[in-house]
N, C-alpha and C. Protein backbone atom coordinates (compact mmCIF):
# COMPACT_ATOMS: atom_id res chain seq x y z
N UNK A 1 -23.80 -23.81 21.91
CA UNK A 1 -22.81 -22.77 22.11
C UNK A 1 -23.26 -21.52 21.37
N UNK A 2 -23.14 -20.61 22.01
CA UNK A 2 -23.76 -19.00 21.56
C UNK A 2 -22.39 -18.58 20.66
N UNK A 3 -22.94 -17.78 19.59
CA UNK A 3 -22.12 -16.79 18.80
C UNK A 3 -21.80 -15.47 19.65
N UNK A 4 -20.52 -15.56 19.60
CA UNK A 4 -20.05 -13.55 20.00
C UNK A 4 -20.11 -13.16 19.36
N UNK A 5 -19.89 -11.73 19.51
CA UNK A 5 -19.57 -10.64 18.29
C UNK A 5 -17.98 -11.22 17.87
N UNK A 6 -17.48 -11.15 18.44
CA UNK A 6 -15.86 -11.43 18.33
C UNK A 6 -15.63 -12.18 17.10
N UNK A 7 -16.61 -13.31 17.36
CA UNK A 7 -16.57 -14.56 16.05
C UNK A 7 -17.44 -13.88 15.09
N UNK A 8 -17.68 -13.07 15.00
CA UNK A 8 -18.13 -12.59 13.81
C UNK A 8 -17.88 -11.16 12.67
N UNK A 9 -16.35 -10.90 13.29
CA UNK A 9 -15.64 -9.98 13.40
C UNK A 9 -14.71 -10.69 11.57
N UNK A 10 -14.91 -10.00 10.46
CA UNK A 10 -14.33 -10.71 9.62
C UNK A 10 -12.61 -10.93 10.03
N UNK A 11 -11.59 -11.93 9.29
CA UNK A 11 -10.89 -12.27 9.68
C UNK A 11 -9.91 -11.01 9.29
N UNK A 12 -8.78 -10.96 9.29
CA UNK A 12 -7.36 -10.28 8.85
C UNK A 12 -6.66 -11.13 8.44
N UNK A 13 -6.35 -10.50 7.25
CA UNK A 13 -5.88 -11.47 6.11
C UNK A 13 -4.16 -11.15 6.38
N UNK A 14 -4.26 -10.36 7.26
CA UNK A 14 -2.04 -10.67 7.23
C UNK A 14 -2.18 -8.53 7.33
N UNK A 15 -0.24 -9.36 7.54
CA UNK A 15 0.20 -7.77 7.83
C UNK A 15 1.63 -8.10 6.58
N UNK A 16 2.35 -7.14 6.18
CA UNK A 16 3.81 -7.31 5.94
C UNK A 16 4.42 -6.39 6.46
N UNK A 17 5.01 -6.06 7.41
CA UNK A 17 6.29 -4.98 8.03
C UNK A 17 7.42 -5.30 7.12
N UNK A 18 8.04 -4.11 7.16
CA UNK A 18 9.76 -3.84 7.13
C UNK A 18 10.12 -2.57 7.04
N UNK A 19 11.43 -2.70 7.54
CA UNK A 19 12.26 -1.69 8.64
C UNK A 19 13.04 -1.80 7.19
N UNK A 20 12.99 -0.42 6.61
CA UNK A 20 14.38 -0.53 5.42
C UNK A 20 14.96 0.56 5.85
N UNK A 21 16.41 0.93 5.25
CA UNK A 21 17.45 1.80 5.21
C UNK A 21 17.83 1.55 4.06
N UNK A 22 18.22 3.66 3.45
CA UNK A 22 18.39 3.01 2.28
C UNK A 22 20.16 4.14 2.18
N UNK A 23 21.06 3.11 2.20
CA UNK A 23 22.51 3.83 2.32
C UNK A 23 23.00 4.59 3.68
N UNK A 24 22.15 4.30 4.40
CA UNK A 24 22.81 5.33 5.89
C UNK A 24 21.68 6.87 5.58
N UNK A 25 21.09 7.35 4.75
CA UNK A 25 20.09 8.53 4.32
C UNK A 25 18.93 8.51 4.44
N UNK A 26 18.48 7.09 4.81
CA UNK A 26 16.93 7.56 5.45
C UNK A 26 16.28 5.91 5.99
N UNK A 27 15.57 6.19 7.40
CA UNK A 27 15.43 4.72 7.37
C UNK A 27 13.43 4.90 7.57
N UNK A 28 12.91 3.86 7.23
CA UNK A 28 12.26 4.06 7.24
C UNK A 28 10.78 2.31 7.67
N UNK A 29 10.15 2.46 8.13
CA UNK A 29 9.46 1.10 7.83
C UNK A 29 7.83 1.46 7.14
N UNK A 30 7.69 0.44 6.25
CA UNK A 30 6.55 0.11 5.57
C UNK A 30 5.72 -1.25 5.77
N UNK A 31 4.66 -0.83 5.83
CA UNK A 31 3.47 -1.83 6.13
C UNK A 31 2.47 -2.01 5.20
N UNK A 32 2.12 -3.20 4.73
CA UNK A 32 1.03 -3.25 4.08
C UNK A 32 0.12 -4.55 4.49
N UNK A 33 -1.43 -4.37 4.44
CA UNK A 33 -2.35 -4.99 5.75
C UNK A 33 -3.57 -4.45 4.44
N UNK A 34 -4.51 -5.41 5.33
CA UNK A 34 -5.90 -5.57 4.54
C UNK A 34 -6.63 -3.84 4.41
N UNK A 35 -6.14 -2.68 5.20
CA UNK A 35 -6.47 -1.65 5.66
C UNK A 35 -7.79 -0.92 4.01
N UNK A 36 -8.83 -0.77 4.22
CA UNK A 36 -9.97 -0.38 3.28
C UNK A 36 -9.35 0.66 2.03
N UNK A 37 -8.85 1.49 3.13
CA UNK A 37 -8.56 2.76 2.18
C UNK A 37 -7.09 2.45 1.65
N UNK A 38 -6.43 1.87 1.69
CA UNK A 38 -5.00 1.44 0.96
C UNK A 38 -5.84 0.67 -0.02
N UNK A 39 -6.26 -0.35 -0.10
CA UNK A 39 -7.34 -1.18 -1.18
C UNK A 39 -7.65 -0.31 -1.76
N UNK A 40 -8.51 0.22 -1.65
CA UNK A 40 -9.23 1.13 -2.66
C UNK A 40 -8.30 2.24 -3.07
N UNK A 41 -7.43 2.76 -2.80
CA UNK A 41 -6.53 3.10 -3.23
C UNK A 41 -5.60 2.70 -4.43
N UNK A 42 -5.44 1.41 -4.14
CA UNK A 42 -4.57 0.65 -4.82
C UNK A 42 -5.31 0.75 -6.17
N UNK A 43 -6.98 -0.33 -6.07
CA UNK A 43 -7.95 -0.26 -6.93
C UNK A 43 -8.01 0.53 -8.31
N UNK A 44 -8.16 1.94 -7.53
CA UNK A 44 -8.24 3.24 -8.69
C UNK A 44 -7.41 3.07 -9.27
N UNK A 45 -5.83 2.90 -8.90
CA UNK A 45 -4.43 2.52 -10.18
C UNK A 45 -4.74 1.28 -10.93
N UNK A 46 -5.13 -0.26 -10.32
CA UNK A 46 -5.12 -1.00 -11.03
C UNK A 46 -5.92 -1.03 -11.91
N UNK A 47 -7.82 -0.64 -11.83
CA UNK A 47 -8.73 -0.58 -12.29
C UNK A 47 -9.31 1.25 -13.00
N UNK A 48 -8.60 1.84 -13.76
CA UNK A 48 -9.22 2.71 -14.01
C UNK A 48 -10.82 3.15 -13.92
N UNK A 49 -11.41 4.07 -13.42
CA UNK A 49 -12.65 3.85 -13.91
C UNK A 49 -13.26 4.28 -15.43
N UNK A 50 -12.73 5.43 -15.65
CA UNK A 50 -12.83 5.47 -17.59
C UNK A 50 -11.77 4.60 -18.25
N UNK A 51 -12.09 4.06 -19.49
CA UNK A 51 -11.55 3.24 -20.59
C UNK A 51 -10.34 4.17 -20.80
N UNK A 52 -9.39 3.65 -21.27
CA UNK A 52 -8.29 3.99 -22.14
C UNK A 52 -8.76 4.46 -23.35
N UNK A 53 -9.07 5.48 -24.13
CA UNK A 53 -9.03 5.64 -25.46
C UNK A 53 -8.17 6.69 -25.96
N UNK A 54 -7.90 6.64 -27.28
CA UNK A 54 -6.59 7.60 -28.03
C UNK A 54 -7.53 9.41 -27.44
N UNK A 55 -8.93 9.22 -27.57
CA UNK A 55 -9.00 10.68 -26.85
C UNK A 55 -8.45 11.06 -25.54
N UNK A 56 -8.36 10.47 -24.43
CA UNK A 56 -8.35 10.16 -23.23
C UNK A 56 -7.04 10.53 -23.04
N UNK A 57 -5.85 9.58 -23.98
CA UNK A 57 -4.17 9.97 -23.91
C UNK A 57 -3.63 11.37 -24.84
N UNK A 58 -4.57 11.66 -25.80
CA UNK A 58 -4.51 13.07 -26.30
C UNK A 58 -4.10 14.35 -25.59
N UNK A 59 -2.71 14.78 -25.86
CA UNK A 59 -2.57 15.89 -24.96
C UNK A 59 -3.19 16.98 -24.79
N UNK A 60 -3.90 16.98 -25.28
CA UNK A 60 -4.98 18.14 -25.14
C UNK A 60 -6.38 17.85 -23.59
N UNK A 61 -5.74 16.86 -23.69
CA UNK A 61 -7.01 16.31 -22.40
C UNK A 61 -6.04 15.83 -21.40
N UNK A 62 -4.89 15.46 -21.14
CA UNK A 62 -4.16 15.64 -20.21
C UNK A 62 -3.44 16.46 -20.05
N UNK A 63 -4.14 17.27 -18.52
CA UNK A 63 -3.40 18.45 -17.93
C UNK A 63 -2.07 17.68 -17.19
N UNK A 64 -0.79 19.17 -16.68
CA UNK A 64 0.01 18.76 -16.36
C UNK A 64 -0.09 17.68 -14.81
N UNK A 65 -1.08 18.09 -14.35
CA UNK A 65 -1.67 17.62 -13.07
C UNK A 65 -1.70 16.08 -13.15
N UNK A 66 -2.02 15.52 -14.55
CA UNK A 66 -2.45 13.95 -14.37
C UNK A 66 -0.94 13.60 -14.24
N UNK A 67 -1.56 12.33 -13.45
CA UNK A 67 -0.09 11.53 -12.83
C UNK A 67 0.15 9.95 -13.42
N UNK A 68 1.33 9.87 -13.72
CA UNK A 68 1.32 8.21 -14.54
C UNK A 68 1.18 7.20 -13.76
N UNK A 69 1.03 6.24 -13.87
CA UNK A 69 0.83 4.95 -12.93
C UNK A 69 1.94 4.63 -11.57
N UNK A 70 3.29 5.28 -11.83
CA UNK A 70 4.69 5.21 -11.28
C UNK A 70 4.47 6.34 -10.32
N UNK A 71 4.26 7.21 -10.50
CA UNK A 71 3.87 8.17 -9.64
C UNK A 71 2.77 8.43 -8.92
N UNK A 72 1.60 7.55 -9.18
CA UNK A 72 0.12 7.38 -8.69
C UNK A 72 1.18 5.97 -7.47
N UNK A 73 1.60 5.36 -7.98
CA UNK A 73 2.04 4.28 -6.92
C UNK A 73 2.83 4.99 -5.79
N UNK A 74 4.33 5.69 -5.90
CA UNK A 74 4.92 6.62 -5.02
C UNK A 74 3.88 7.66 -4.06
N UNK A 75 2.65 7.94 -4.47
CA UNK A 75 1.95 8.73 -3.31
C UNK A 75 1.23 7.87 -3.04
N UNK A 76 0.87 6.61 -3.34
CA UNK A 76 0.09 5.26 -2.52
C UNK A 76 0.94 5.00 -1.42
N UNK A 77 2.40 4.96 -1.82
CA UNK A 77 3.11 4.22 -0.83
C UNK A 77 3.11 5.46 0.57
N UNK A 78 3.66 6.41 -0.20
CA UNK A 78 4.01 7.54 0.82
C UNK A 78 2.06 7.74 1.47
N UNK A 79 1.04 7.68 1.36
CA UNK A 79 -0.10 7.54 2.11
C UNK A 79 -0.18 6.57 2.97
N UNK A 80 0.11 5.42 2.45
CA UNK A 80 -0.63 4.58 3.28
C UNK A 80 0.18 3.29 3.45
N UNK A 81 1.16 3.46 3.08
CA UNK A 81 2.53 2.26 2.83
C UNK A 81 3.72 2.48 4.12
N UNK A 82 4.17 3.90 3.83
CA UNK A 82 5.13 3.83 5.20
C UNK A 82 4.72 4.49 6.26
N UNK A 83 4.54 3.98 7.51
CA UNK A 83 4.53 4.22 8.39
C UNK A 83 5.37 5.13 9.67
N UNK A 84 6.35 5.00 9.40
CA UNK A 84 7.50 5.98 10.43
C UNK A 84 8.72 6.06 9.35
N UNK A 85 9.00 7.30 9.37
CA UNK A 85 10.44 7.75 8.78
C UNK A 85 11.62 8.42 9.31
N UNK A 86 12.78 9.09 9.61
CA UNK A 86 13.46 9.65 9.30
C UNK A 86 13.97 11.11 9.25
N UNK A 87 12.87 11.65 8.16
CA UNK A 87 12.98 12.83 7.57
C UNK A 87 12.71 13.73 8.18
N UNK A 88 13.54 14.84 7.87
CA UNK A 88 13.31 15.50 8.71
C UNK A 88 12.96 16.96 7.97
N UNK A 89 12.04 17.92 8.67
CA UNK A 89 12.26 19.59 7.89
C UNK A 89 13.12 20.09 8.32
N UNK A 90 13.29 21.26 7.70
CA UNK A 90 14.19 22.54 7.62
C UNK A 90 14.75 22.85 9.27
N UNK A 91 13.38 23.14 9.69
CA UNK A 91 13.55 22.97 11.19
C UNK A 91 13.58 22.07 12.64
N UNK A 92 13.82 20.76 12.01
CA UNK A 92 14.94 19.45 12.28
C UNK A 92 13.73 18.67 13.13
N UNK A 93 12.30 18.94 12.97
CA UNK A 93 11.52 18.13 13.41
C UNK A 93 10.90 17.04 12.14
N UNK A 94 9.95 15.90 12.73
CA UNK A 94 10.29 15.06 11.70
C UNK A 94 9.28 15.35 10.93
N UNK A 95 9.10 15.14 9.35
CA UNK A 95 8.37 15.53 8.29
C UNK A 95 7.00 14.57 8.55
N UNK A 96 5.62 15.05 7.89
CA UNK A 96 4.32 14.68 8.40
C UNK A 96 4.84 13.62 7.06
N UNK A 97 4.65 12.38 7.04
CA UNK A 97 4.22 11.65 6.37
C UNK A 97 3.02 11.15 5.50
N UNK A 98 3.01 11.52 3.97
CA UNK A 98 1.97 11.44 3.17
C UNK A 98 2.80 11.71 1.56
N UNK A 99 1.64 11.43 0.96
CA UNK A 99 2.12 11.40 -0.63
C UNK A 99 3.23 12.45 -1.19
N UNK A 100 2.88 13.24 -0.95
CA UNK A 100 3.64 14.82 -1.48
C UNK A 100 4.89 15.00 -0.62
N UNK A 101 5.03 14.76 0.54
CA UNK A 101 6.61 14.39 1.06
C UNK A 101 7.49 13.28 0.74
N UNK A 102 6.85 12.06 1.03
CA UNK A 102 7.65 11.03 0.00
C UNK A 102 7.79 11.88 -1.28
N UNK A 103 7.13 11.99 -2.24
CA UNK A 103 7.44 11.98 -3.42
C UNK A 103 8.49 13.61 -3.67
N UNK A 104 8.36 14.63 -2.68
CA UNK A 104 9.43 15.05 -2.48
C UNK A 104 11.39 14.63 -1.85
N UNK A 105 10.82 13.87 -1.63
CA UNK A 105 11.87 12.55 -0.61
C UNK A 105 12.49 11.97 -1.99
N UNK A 106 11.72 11.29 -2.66
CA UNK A 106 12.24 10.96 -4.00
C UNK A 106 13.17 11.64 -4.91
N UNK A 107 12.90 12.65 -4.92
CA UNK A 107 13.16 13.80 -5.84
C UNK A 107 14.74 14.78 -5.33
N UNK A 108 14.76 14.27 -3.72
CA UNK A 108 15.77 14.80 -2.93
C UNK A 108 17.00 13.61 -2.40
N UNK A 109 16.77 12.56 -2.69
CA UNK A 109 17.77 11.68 -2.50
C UNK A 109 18.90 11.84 -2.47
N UNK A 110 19.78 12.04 -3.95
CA UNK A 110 20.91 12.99 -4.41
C UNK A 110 20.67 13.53 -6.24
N UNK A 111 21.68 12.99 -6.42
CA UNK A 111 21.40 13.44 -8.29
C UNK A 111 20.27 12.31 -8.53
N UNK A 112 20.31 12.51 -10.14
CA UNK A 112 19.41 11.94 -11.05
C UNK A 112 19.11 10.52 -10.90
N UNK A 113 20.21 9.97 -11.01
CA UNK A 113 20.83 8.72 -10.62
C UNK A 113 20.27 7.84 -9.56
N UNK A 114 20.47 9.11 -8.21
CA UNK A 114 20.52 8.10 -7.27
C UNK A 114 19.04 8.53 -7.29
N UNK A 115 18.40 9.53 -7.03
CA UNK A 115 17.06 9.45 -6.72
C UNK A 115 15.77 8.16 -7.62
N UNK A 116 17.22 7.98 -8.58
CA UNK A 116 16.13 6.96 -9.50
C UNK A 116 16.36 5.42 -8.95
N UNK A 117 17.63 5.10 -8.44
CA UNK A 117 17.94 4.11 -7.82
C UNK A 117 17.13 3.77 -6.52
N UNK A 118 16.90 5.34 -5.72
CA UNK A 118 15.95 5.05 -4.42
C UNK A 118 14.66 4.35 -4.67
N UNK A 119 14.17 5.24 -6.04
CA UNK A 119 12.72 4.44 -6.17
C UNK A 119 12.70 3.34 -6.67
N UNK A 120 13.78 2.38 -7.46
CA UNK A 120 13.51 1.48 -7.58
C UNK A 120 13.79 0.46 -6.50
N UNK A 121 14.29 1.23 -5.20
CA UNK A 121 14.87 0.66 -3.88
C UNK A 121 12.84 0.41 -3.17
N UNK A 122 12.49 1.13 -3.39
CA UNK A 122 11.23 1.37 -2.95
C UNK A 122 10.30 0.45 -3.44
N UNK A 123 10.27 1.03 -4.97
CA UNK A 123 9.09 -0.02 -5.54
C UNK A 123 9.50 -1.54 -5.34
N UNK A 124 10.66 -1.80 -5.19
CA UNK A 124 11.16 -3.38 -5.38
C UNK A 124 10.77 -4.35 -3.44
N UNK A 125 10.86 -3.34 -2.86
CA UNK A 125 10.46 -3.42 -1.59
C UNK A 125 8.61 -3.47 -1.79
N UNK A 126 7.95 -2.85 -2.40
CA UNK A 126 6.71 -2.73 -2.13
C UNK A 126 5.96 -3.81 -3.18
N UNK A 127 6.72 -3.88 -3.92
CA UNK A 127 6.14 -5.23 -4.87
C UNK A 127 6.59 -6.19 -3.74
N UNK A 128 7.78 -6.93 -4.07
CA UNK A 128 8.13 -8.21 -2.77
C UNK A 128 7.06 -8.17 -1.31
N UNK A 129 6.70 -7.31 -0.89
CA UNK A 129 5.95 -6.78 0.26
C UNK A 129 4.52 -7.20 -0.35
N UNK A 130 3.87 -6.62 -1.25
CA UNK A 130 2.54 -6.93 -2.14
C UNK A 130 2.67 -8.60 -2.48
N UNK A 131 3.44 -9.06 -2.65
CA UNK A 131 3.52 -10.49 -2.84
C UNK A 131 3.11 -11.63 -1.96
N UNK A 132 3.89 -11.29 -0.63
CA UNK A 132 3.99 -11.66 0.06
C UNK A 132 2.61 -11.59 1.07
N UNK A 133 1.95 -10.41 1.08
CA UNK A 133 0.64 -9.75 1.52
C UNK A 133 -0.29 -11.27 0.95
N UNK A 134 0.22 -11.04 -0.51
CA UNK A 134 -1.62 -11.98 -0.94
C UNK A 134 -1.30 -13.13 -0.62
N UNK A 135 -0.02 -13.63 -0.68
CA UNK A 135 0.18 -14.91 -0.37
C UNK A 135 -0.32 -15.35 1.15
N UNK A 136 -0.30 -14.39 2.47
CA UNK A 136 -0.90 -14.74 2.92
C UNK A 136 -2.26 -14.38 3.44
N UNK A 137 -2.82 -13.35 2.69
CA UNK A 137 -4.33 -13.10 2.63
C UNK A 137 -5.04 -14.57 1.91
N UNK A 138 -4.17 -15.11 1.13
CA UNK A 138 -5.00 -16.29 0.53
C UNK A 138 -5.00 -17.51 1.47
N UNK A 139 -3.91 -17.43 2.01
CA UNK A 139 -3.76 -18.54 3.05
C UNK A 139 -4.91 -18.36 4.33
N UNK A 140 -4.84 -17.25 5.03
CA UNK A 140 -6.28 -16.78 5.51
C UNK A 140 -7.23 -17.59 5.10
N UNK A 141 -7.19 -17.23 3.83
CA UNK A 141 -8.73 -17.19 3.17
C UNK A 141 -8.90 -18.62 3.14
N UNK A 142 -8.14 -19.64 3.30
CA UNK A 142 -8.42 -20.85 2.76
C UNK A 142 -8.43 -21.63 4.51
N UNK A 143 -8.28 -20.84 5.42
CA UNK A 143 -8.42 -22.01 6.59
C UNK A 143 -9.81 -21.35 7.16
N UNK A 144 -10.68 -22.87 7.64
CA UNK A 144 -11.69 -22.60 8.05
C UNK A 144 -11.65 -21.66 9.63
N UNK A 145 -13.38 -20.69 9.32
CA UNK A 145 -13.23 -19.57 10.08
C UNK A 145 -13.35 -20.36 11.95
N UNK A 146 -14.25 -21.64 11.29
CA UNK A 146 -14.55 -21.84 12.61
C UNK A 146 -15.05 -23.23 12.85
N UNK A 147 -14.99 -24.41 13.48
CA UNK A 147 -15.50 -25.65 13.36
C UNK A 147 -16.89 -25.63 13.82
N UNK A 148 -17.77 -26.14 13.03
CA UNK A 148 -19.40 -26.65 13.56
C UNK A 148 -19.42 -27.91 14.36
N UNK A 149 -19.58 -27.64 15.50
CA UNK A 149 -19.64 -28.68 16.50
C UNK A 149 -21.13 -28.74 17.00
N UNK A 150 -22.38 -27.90 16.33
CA UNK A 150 -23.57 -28.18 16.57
C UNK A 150 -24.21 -29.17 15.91
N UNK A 151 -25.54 -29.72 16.66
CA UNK A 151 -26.15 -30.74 16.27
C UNK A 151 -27.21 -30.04 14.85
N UNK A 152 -27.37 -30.32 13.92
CA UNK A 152 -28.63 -30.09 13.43
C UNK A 152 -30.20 -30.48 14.01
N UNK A 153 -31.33 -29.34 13.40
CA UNK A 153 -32.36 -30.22 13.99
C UNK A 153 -33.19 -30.56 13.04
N UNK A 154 -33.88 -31.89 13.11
CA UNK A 154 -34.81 -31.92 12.11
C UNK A 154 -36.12 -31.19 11.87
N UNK A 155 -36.12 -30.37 11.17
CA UNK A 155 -37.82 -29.43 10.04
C UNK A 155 -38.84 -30.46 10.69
N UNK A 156 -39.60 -30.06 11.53
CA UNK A 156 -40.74 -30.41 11.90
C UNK A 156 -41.94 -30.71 11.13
């Protein structure tokens, strides 16, 4: 039996969808999937590439620009996490979806309060969602890709 390309196409380790609403104010669905650039995305937050040192957290070396881990996650999600939203601009068409609108989205919820409640509406969705992802990327990973039903031959 001949190899295709097809069978040699690495596998997909899973998808997670969900369709959330959050109070009747915005609905929205998020996906998370083996996708390269969400990984490596993710990566850079989990894995810094410079060390932590007391120079490094010195305010003199962090401009206002650097972003904390909570907020490096909110423009992960808003990149490459939700997929269709809701929102809408000024001029009632729907907002381009990416980091800097979510995380404006955040910030616009209502007061202090609630906008802080949304994100933990969010992150608690995207962790449970991340959970659920490896659980079955590992399951993937553990069933065979393909049965050997060829004969060996014997080295001449």
């Amino acid at each position: 039996m001949a190899i295709t390309l097809k069978d040699l196409k690495p596998k997909k380790l899973g998808e997670v969808v969900r369709e959330l609403n959050y109070k009747d104010l915005v609905s929205f669905t998020m996906r998370i999937s083996d996708d390269k650039d969400y990984v490596s995305a993710i990566k850079q937050i989990q894995k810094p590439e410079k060390p932590l040192t007391k120079d490094s957290l010195s305010k003199a070396n962090n401009a206002v620009e650097t972003l904390s881990q909570g907020e490096a996650m909110m423009i992960i999600i808003g990149e490459y996490v939700i997929t269709e939203w809701d929102v809408k601009t000024s001029d009632g068409k729907v907002a381009p979806i990416n980091g800097d609108n979510f995380m404006a989205l955040c910030a616009s919820v209502g007061d202090d309060d609630e906008n802080a409640e949304f994100v933990g509406f969010i992150s608690d969705n995207f962790h449970e969602m991340a959970k659920e992802f490896a659980l079955q990327a590992s399951e993937t990973k553990k069933k065979p890709s393909r049965s050997s039903t060829g004969t060996k031959k014997a080295a001449s």
